[in-house]
PDB file of N, CA and C in Angstrom:
ATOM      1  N   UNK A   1       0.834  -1.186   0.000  1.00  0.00           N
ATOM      2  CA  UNK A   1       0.000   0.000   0.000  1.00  0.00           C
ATOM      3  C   UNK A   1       0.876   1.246   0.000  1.00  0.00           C
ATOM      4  N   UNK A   2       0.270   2.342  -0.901  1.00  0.00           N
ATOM      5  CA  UNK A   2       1.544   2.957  -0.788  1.00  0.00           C
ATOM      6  C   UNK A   2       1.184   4.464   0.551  1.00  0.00           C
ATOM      7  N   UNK A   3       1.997   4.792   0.721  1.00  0.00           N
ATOM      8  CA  UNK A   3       2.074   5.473   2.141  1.00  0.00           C
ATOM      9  C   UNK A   3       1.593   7.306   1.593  1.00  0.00           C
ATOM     10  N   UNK A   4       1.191   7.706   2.960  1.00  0.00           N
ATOM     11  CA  UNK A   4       0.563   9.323   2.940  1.00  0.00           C
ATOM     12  C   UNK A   4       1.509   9.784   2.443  1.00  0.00           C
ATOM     13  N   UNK A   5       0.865  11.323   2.077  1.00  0.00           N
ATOM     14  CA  UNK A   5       1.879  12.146   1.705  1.00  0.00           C
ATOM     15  C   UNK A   5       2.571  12.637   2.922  1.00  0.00           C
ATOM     16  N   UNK A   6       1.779  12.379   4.263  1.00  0.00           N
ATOM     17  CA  UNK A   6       1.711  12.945   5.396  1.00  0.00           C
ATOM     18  C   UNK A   6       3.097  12.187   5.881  1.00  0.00           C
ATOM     19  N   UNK A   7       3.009  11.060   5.965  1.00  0.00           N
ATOM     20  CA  UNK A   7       3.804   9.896   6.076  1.00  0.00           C
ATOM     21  C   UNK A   7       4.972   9.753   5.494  1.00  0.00           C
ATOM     22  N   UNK A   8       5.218  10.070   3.949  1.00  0.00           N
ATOM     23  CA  UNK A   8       6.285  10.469   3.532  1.00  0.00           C
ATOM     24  C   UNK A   8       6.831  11.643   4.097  1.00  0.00           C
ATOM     25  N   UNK A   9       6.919  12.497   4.145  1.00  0.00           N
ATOM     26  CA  UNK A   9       7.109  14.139   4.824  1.00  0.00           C
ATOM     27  C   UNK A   9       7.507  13.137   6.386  1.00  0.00           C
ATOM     28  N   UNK A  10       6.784  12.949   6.912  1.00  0.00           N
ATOM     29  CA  UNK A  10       7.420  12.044   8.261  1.00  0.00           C
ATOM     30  C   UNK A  10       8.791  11.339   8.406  1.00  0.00           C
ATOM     31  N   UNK A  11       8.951  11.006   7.097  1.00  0.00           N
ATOM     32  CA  UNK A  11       9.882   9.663   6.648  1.00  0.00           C
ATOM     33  C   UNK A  11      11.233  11.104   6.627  1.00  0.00           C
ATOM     34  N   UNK A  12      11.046  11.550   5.809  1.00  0.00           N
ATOM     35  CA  UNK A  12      11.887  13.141   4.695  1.00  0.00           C
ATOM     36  C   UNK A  12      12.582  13.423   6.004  1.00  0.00           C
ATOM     37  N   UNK A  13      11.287  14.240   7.353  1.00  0.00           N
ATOM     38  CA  UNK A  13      12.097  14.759   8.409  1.00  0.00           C
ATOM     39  C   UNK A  13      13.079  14.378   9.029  1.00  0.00           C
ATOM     40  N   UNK A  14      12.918  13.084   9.370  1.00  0.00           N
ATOM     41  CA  UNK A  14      13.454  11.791  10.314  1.00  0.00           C
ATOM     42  C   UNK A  14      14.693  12.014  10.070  1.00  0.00           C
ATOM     43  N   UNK A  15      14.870  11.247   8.195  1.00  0.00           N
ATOM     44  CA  UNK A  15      16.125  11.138   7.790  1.00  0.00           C
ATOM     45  C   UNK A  15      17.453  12.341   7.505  1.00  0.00           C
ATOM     46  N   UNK A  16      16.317  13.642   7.190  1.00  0.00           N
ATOM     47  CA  UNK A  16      16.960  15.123   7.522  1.00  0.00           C
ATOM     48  C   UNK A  16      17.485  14.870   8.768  1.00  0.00           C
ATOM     49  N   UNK A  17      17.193  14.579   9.892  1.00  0.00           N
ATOM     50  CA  UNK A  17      17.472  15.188  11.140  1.00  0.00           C
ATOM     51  C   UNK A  17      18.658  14.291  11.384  1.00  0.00           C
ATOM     52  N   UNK A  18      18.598  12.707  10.822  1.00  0.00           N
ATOM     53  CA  UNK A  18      20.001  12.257  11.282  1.00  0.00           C
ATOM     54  C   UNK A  18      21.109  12.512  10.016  1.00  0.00           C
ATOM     55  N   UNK A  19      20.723  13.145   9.021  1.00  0.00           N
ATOM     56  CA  UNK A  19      21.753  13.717   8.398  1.00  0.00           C
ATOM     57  C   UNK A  19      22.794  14.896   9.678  1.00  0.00           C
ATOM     58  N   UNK A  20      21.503  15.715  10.047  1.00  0.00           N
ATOM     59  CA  UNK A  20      21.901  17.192  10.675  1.00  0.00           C
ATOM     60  C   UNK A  20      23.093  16.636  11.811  1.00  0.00           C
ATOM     61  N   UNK A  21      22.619  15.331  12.294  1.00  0.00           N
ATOM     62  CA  UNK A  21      23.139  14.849  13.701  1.00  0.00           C
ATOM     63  C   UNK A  21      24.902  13.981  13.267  1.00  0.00           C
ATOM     64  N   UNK A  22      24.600  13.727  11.779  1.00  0.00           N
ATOM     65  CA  UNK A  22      25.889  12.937  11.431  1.00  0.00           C
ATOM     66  C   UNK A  22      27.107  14.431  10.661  1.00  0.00           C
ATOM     67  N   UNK A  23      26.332  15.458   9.871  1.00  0.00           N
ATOM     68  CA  UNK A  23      26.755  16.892   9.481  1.00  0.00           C
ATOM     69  C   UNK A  23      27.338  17.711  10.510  1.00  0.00           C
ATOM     70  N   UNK A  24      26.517  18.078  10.987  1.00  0.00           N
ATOM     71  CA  UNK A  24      26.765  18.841  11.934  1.00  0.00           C
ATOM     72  C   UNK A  24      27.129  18.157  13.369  1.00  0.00           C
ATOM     73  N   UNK A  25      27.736  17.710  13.954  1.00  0.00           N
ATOM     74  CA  UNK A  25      28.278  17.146  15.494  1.00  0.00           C
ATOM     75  C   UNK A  25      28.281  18.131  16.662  1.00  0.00           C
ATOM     76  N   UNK A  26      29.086  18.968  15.806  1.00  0.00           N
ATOM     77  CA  UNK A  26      29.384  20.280  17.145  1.00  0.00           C
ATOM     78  C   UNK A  26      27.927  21.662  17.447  1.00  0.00           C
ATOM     79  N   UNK A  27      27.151  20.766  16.715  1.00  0.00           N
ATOM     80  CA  UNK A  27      25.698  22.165  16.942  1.00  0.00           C
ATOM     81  C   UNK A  27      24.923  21.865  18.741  1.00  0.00           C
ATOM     82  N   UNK A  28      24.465  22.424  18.783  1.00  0.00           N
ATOM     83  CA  UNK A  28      24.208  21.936  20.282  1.00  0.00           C
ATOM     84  C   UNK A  28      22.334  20.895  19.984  1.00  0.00           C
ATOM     85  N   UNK A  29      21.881  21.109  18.986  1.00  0.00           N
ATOM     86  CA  UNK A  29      21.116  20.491  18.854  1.00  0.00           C
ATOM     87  C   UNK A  29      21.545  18.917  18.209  1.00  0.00           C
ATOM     88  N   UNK A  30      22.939  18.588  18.129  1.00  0.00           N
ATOM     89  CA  UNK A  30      23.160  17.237  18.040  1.00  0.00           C
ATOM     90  C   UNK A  30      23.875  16.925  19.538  1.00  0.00           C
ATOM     91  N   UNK A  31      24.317  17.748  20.152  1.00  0.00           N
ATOM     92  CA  UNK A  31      25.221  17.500  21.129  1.00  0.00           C
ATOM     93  C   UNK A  31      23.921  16.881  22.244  1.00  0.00           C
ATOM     94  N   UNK A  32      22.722  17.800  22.574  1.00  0.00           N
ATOM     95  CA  UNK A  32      21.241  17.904  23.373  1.00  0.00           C
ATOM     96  C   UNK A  32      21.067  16.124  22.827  1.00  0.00           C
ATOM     97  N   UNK A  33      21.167  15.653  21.922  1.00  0.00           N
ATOM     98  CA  UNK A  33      20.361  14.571  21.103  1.00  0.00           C
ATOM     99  C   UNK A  33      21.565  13.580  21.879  1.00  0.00           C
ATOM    100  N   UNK A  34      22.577  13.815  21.538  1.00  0.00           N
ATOM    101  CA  UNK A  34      23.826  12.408  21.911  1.00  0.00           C
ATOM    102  C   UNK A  34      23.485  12.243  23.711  1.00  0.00           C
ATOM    103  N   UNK A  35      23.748  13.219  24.236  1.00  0.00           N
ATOM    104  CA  UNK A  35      23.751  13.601  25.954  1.00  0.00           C
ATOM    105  C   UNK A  35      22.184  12.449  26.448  1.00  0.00           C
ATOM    106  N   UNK A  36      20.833  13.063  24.901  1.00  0.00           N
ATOM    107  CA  UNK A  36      19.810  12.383  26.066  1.00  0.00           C
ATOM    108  C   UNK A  36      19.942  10.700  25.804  1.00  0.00           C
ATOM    109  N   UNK A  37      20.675  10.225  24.192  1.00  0.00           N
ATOM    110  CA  UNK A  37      20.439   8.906  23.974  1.00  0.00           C
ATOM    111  C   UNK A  37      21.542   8.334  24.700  1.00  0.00           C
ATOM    112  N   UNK A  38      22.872   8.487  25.298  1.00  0.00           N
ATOM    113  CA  UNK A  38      23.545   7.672  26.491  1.00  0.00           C
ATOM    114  C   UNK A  38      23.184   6.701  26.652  1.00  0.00           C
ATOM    115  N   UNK A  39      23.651   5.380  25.777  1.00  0.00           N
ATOM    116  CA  UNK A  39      22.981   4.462  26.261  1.00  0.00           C
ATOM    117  C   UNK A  39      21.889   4.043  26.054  1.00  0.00           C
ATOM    118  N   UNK A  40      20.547   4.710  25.551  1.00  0.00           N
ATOM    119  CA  UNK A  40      19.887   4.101  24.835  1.00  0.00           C
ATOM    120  C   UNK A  40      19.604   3.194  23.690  1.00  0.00           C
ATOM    121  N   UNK A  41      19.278   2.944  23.495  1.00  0.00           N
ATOM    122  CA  UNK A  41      18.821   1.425  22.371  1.00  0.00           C
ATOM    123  C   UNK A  41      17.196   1.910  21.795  1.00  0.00           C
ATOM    124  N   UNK A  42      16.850   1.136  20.689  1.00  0.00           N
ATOM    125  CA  UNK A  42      16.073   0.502  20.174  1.00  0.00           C
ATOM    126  C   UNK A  42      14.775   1.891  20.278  1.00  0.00           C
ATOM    127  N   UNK A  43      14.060   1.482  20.955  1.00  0.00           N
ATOM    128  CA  UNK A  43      12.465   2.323  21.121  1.00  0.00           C
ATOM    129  C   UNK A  43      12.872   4.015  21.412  1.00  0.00           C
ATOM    130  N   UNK A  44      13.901   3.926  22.415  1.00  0.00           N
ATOM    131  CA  UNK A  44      14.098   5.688  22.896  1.00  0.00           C
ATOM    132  C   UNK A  44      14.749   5.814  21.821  1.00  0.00           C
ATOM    133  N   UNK A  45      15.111   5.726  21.380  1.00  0.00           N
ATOM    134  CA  UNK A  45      16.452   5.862  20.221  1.00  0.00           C
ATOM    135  C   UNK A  45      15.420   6.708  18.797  1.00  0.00           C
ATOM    136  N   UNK A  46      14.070   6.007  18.638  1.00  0.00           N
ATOM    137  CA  UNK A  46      13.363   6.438  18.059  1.00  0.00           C
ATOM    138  C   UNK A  46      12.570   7.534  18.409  1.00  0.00           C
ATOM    139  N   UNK A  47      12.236   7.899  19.346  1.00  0.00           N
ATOM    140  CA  UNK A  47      11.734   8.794  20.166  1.00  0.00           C
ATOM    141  C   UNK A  47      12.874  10.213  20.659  1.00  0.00           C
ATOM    142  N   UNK A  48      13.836   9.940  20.845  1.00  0.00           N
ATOM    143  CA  UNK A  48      14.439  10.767  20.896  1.00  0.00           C
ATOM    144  C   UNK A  48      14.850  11.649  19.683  1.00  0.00           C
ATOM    145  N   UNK A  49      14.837  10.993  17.892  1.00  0.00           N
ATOM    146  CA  UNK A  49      15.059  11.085  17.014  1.00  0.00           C
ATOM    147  C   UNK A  49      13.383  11.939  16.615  1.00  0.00           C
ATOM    148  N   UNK A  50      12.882  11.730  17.253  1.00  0.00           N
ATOM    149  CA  UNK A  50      11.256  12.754  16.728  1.00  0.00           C
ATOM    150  C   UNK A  50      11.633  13.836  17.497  1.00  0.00           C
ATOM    151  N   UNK A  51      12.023  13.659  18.629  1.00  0.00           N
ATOM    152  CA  UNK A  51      12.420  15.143  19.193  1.00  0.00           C
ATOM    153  C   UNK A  51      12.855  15.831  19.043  1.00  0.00           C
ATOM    154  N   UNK A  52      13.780  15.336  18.387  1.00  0.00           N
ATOM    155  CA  UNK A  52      15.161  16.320  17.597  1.00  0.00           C
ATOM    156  C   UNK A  52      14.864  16.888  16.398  1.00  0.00           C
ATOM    157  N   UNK A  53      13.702  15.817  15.632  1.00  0.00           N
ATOM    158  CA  UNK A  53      13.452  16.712  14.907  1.00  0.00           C
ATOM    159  C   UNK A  53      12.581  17.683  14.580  1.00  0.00           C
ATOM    160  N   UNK A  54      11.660  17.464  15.760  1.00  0.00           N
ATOM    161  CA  UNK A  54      10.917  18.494  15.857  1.00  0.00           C
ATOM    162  C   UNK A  54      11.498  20.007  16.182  1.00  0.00           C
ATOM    163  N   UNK A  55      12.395  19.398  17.809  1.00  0.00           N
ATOM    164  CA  UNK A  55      13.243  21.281  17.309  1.00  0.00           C
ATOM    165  C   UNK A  55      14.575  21.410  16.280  1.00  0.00           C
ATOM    166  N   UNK A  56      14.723  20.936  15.054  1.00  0.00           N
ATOM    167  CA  UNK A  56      15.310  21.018  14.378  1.00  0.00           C
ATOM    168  C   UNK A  56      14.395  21.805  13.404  1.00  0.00           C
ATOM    169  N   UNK A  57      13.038  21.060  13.295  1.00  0.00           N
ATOM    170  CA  UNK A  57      12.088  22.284  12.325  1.00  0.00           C
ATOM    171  C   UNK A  57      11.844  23.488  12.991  1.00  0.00           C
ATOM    172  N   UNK A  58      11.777  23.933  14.230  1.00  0.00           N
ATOM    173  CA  UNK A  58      11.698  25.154  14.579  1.00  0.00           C
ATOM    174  C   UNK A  58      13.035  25.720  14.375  1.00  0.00           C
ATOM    175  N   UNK A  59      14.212  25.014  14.551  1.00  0.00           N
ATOM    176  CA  UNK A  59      15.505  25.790  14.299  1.00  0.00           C
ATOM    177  C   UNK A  59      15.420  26.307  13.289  1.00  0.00           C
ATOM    178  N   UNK A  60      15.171  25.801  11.880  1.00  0.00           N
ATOM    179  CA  UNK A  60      15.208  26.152  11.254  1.00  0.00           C
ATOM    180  C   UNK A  60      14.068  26.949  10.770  1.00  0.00           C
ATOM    181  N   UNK A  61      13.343  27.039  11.077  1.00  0.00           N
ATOM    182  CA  UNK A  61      12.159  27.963  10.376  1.00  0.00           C
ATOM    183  C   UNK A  61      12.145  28.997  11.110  1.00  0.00           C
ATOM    184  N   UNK A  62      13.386  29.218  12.217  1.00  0.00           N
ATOM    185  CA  UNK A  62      13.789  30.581  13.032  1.00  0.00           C
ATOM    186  C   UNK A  62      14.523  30.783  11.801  1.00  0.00           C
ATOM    187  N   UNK A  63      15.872  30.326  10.759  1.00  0.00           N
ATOM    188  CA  UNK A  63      16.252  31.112  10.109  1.00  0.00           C
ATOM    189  C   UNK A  63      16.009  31.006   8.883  1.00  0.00           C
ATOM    190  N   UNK A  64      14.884  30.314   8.600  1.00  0.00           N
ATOM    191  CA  UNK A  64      14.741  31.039   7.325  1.00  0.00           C
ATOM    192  C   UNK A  64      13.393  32.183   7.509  1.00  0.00           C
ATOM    193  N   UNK A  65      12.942  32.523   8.514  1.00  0.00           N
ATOM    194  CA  UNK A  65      12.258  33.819   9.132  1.00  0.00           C
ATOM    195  C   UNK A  65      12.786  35.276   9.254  1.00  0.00           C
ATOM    196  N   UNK A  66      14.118  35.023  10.459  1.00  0.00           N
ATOM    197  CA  UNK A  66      14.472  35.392  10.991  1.00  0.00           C
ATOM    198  C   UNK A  66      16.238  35.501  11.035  1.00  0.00           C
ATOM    199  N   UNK A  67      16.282  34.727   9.774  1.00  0.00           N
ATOM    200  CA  UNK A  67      17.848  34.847   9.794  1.00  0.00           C
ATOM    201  C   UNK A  67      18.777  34.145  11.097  1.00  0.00           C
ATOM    202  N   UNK A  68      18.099  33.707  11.984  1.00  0.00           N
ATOM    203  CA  UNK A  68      19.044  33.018  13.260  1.00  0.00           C
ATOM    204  C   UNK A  68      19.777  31.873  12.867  1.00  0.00           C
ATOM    205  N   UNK A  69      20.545  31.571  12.677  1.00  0.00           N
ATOM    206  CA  UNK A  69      21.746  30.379  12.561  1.00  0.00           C
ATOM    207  C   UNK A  69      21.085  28.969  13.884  1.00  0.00           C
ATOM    208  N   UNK A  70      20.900  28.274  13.837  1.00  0.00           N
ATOM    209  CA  UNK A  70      21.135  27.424  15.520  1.00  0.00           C
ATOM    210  C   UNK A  70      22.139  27.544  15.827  1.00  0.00           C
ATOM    211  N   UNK A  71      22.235  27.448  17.184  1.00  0.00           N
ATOM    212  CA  UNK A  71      23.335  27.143  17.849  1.00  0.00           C
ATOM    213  C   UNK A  71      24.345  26.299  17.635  1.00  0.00           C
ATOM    214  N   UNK A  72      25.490  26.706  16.856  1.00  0.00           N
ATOM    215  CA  UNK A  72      26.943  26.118  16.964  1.00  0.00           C
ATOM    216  C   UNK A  72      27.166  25.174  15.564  1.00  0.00           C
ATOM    217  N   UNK A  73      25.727  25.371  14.424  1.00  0.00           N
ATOM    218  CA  UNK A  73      25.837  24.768  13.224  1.00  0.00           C
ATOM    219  C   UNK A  73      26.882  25.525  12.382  1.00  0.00           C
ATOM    220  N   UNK A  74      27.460  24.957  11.645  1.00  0.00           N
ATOM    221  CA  UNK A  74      28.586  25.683  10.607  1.00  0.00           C
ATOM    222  C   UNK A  74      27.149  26.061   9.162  1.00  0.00           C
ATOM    223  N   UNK A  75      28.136  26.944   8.548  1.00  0.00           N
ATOM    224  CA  UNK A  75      27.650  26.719   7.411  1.00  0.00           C
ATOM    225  C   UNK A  75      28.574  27.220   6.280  1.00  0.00           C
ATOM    226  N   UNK A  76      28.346  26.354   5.031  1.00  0.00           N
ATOM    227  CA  UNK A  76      29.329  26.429   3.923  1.00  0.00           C
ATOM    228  C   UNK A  76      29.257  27.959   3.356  1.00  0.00           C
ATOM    229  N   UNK A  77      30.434  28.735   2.813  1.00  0.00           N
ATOM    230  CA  UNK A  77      30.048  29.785   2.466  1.00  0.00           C
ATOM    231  C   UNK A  77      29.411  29.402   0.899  1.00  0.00           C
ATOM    232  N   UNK A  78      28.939  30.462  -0.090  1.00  0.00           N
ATOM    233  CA  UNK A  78      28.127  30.423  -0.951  1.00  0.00           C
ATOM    234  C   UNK A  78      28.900  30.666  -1.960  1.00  0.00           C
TER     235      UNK A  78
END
C-alpha cells in the first residue's frame, strides 16, 4: 500500500534530522540529542530522534524567518 503524503514528509524529516546529527556534530542540537540517547537502544532511540526533529524544524524555520543560525551549526560559504 503505498504510504501518505503525510507519512512520507514524516519519513523526509526523520532522515533530515540524522543527516543534521551525522553533518553537523558540534551544533548543540546534536550534542542535546547524543547527551539524552547515552545508552539508549532501540524504542528511545526512536523517540528521541522525533524530538530532535521536531526542534530542528523550529531551528530552522527561526532562520529562514528570521535569519538566526542554531546554535553552533557551521555553514558552507556560498
Amino acid at each position: 500500500m503505498p504510504k501518505s503524503k503525510l507519512a512520507r514528509g514524516r519519513c523526509l524529516i526523520v532522515v533530515g534530522t540524522e543527516g543534521w546529527v551525522r553533518y553537523q556534530p558540534d551544533s548543540a542540537l546534536s550534542q542535546w540529542f547524543r547527551e539524552r540517547l547515552a545508552g539508549a537502544k532501540g524504542r528511545m532511540k526512536k523517540i528521541l530522534i522525533v524530538a530532535l526533529a521536531r526542534k530542528l524544524l523550529i531551528a530552522l524555520w527561526r532562520y529562514v524567518t528570521h535569519g538566526v543560525i542554531p546554535e553552533g551549526a557551521v555553514l558552507k560559504p556560498v
